[in-house]
Structures are given as C-alpha cells and as structure tokens.
Protein backbone atom coordinates (compact mmCIF):
# COMPACT_ATOMS: atom_id res chain seq x y z
CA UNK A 1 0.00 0.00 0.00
CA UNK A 2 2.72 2.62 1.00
CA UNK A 3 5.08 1.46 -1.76
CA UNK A 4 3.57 3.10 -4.18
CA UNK A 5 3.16 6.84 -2.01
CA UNK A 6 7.31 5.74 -1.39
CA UNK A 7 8.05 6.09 -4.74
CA UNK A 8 6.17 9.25 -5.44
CA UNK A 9 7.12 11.17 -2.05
CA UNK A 10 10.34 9.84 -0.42
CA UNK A 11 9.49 10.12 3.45
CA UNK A 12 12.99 10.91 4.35
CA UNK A 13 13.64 13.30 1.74
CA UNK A 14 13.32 16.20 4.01
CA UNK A 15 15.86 14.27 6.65
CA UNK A 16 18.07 14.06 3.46
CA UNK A 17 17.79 17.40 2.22
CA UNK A 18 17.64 19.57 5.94
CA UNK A 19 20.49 17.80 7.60
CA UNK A 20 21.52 19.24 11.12
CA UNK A 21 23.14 22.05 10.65
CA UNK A 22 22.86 22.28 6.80
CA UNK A 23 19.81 24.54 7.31
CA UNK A 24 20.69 27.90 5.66
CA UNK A 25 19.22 31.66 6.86
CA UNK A 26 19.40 34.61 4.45
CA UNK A 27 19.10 36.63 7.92
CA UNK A 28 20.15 35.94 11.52
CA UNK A 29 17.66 35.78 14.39
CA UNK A 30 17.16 39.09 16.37
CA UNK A 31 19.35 38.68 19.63
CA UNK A 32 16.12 38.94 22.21
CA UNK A 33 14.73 35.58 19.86
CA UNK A 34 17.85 33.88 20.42
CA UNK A 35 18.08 34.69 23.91
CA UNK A 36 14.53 33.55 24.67
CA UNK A 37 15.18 30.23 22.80
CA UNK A 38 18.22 29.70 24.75
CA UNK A 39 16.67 28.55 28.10
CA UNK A 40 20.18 28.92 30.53
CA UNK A 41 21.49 31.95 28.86
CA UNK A 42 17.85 33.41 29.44
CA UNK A 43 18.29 32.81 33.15
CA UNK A 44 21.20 34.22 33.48
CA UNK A 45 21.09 37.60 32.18
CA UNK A 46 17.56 37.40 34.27
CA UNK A 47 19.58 36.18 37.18
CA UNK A 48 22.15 38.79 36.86
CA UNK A 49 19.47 41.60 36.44
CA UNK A 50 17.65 40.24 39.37
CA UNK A 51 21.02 40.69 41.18
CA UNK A 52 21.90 43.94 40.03
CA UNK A 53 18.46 45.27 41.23
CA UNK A 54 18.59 44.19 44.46
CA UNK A 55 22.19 45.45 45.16
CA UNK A 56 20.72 48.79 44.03
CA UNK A 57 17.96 48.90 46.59
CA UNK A 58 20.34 47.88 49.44
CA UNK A 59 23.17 50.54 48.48
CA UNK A 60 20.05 52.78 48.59
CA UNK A 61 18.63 51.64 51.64
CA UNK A 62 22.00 51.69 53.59
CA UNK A 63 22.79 55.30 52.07
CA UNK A 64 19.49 56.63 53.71
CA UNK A 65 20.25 54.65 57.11
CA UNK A 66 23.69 56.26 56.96
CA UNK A 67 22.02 59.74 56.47
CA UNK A 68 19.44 59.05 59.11
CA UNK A 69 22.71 58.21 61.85
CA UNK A 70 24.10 61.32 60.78
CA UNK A 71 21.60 63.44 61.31
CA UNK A 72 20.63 61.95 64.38
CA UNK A 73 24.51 62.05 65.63
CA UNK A 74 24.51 66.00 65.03
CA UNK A 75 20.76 66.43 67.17
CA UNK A 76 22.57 64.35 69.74
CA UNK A 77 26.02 66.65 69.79
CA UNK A 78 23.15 70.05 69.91
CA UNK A 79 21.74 68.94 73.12
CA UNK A 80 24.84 67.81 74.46
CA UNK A 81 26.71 71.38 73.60
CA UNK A 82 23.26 73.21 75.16
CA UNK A 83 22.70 70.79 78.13
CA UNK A 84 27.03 71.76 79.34
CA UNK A 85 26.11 75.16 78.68
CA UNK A 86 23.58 75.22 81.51
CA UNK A 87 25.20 73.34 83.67
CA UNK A 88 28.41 75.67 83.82
C-alpha cells in the first residue's frame, strides 16, 4: 500500500535534504529571539538583572540609614553642647 506513495514522495527526503546544521538563513535571528530560545542563557542575564536590582535597593537603603545616623549624631552633639552650657 505505502510502496507506491514511497516512490512518489520519499518520506525521508526532508531528513536528506535539511540535515543538522545544513539549514541555511538569508538573515540571523534578532538577539532577544535567540536569547529567549536559549533557556540557561535566558536565566542568566535574568539572574544577573535580578542581582543587580537588588544590590541597588540595598546601596540605597543603607545610604538613607547612613544619612538618618548622621543626622541623628549632630541632634545628639546640639543637646549635648546646650545641656554643658547650663550646667556651667
């Protein structure tokens, strides 16, 4: 029965003709595409976003607690310099 359609349409002709690799583009695949495709590359650059974002909220987080100390170190110093004053 299929000897026949084997003769007319080889089933392996496309296996044949689009080998691995042998597959030609006339354009390459935008770099987002190829990045999405590629499953561990994809996590990495999200990993190393990821990574870079939270670094940024700490460094801006421990500027504002460093701010905070020094403003509170310079009320402290005030009182101190007014409370001597009254006692001498």
């Amino acid at each position: 029965m299929f000897a026949a359609y084997n003769l007319k349409a080889d089933p392996c002709y496309y296996a044949k003709v689009n080998m691995p690799f042998s597959c030609l583009k006339s354009h390459a695949k935008p770099i987002l595409e190829r990045l999405s495709l590629s499953y561990a590359n994809g996590l990495l650059l999200y990993t190393i976003i990821s990574a870079g974002v939270v670094q940024a909220f700490f460094a801006r987080s421990m500027k504002a607690k460093k701010e905070e100390l020094k403003a509170m170190k310079t009320m402290n110093s005030g009182k101190e310099e007014t409370a001597a004053t009254t006692t001498v």
